[in-house]
C-alpha atoms as a PDB file:
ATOM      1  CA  UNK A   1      17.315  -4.929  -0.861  1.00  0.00           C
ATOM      2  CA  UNK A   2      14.110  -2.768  -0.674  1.00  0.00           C
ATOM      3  CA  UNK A   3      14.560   0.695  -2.154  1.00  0.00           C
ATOM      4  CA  UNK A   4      14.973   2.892   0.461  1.00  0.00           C
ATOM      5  CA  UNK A   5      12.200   5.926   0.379  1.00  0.00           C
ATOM      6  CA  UNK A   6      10.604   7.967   3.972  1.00  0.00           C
ATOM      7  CA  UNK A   7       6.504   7.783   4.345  1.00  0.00           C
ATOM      8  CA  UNK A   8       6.510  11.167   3.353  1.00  0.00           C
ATOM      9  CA  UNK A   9       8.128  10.108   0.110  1.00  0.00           C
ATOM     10  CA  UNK A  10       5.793   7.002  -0.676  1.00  0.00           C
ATOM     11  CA  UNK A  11       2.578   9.277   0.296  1.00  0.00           C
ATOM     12  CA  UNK A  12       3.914  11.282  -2.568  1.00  0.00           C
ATOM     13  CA  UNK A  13       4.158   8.291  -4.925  1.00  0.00           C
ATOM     14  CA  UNK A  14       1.080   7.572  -4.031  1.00  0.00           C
ATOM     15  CA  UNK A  15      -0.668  10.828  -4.712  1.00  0.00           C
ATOM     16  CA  UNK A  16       1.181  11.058  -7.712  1.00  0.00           C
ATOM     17  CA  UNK A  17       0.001   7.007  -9.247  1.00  0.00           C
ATOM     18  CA  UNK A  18      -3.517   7.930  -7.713  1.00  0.00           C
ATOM     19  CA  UNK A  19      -3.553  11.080  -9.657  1.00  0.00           C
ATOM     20  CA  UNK A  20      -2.503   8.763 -12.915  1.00  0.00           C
ATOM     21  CA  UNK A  21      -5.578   6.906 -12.612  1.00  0.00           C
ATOM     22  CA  UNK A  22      -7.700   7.593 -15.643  1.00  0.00           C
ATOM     23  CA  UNK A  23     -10.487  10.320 -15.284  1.00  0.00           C
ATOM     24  CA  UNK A  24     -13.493   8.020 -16.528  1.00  0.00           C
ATOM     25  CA  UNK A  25     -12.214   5.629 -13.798  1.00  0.00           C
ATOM     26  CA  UNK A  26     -11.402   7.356 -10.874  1.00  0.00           C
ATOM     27  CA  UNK A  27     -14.864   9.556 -11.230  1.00  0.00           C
ATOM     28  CA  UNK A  28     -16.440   6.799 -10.624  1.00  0.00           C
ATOM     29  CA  UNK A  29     -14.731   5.851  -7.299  1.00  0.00           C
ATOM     30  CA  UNK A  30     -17.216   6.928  -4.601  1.00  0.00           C
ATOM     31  CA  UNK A  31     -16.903   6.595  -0.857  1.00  0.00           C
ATOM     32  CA  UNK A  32     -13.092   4.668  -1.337  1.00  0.00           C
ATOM     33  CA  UNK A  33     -10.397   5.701   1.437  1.00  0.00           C
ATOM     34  CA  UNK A  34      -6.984   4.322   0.828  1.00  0.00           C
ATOM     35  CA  UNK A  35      -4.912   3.526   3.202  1.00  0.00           C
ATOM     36  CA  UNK A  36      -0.618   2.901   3.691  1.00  0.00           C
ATOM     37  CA  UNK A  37      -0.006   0.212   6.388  1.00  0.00           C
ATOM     38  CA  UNK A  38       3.878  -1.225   6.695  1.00  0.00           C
ATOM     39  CA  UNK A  39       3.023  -4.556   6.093  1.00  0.00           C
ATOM     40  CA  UNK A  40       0.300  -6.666   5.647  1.00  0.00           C
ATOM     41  CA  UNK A  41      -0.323  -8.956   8.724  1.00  0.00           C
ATOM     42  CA  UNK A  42      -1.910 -12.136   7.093  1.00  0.00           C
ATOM     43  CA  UNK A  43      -4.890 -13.359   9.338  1.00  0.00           C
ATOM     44  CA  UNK A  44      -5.007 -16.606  11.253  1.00  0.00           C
ATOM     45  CA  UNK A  45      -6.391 -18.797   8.776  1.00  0.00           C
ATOM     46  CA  UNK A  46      -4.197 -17.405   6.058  1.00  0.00           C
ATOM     47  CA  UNK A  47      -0.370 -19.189   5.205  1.00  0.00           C
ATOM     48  CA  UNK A  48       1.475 -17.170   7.671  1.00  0.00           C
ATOM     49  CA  UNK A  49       3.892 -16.256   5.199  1.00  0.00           C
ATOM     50  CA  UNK A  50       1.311 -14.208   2.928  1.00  0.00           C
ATOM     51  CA  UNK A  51       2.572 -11.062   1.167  1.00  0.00           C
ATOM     52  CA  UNK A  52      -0.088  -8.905  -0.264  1.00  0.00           C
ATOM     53  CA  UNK A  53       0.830  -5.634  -2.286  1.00  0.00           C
ATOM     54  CA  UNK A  54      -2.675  -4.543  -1.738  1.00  0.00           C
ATOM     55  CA  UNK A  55      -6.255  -5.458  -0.703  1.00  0.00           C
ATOM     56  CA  UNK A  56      -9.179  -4.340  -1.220  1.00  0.00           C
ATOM     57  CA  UNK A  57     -11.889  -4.103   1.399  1.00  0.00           C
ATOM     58  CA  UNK A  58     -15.651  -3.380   0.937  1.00  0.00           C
ATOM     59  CA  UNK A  59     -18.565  -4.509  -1.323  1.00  0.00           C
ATOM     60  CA  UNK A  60     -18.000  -4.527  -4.823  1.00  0.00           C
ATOM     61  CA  UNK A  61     -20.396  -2.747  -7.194  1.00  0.00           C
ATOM     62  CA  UNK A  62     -21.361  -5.339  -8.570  1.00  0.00           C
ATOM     63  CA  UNK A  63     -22.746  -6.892  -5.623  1.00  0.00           C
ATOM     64  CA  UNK A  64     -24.298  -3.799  -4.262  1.00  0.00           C
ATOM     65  CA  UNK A  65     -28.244  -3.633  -3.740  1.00  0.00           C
ATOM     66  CA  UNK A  66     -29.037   0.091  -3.275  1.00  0.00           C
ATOM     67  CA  UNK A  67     -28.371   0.318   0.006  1.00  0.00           C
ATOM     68  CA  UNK A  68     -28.871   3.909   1.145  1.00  0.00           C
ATOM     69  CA  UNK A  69     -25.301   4.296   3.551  1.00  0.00           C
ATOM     70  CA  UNK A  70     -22.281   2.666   3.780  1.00  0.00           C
ATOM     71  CA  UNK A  71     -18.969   2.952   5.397  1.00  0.00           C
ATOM     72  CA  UNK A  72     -15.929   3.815   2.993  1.00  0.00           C
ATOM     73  CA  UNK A  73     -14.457   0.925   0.929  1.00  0.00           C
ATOM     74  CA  UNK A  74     -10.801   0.542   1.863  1.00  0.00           C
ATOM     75  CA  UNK A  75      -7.921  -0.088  -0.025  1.00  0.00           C
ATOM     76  CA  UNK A  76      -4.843  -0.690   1.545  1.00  0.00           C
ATOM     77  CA  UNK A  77      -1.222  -0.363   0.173  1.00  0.00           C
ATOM     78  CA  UNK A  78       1.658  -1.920   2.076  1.00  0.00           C
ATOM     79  CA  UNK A  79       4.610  -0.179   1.396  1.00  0.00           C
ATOM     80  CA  UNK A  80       7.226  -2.626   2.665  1.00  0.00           C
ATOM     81  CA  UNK A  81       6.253  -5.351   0.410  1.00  0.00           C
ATOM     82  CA  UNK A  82       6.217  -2.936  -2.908  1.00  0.00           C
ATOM     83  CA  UNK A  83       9.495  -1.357  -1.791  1.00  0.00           C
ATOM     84  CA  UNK A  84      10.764  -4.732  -1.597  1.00  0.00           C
ATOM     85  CA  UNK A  85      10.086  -4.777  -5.772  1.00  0.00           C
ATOM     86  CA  UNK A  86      11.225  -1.560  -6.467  1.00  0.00           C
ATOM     87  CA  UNK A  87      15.053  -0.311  -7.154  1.00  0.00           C
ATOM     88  CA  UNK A  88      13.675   3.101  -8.249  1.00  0.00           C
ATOM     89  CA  UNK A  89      11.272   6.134  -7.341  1.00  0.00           C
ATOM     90  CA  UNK A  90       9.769   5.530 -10.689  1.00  0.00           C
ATOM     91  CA  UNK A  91       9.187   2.187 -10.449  1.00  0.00           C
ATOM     92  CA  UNK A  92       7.388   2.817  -7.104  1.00  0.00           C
ATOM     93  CA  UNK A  93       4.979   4.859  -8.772  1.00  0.00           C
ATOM     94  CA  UNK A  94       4.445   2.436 -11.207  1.00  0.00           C
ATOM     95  CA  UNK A  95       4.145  -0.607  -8.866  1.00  0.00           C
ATOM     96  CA  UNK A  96       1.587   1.576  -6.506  1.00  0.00           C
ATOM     97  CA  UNK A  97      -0.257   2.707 -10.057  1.00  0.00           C
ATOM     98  CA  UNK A  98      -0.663  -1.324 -10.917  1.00  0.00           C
ATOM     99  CA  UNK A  99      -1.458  -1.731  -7.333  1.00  0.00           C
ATOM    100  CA  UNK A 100      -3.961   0.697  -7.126  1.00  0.00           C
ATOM    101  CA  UNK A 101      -6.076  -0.278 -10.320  1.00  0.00           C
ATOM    102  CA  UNK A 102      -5.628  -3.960  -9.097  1.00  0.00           C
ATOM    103  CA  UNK A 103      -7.678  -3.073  -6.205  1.00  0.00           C
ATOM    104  CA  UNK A 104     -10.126  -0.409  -7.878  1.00  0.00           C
ATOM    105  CA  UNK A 105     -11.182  -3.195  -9.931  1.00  0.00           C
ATOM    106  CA  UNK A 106     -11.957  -5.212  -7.414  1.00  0.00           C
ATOM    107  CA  UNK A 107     -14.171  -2.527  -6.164  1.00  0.00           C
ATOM    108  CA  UNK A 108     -16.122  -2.404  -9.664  1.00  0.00           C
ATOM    109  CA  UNK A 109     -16.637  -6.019  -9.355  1.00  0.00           C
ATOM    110  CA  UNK A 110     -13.459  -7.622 -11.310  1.00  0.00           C
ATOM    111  CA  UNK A 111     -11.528 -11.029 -10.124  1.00  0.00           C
ATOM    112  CA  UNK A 112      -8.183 -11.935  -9.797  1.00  0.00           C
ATOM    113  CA  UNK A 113      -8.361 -14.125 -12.771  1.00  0.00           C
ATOM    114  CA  UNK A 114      -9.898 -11.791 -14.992  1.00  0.00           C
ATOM    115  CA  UNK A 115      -7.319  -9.193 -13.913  1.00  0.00           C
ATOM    116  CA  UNK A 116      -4.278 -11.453 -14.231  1.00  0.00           C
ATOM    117  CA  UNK A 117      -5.219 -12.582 -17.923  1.00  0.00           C
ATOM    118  CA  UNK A 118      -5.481  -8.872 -18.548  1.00  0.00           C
ATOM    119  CA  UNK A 119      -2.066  -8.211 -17.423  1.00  0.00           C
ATOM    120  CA  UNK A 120      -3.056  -6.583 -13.820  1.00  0.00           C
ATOM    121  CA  UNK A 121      -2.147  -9.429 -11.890  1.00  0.00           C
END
């Protein structure tokens, strides 16, 4: 059974693992908006019964090329499926905090198979 916590109460968490993030990381995170959603809705070609914690949207760093303007990079948090892990407040915060630097990586350029075999998976 999911543990049971109000929007108001996971915006919290989430303020709380964002403001966890390391300073020398999260300096560095320019022109990001982050977003709560209920549930991700997985896309036609996708395996209809998809269940993302996260996702990161944008261009990575790494693949940047000095483009003068963009429009935020997104990352998206869907509460339902980390509640679903979760039996605790704390380990809300913790699951949004691994969450969260999941998809910040991906926005400096880092895979899901480097981040896996680094224990971020």
């Amino acid at each position: 059974m999911p543990f049971p916590m109000s929007d108001d109460e996971f915006d919290a968490a989430t303020i709380e693992a964002l403001d966890s993030i390391p300073a020398d990381l999260s300096g560095q995170l320019e022109n990001v908006a982050v977003f709560v959603e209920d549930r991700y809705e997985p896309q036609p070609w996708e395996d209809p019964s998809t269940v993302l914690l996260g996702l990161y949207e944008g261009v990575p760093l790494t693949e940047r090329g000095g483009e003068g303007w963009s429009m935020p990079d997104h990352i998206t948090l869907y509460k339902e499926s980390i509640l679903a892990m979760c039996e605790s407040r704390e380990d809300v915060i913790t699951q949004v905090t691994i969450t969260v630097v999941h998809e910040v990586a991906h926005f400096f350029g880092i895979d899901d198979e480097t981040l896996h075999r680094l224990g971020w998976g």
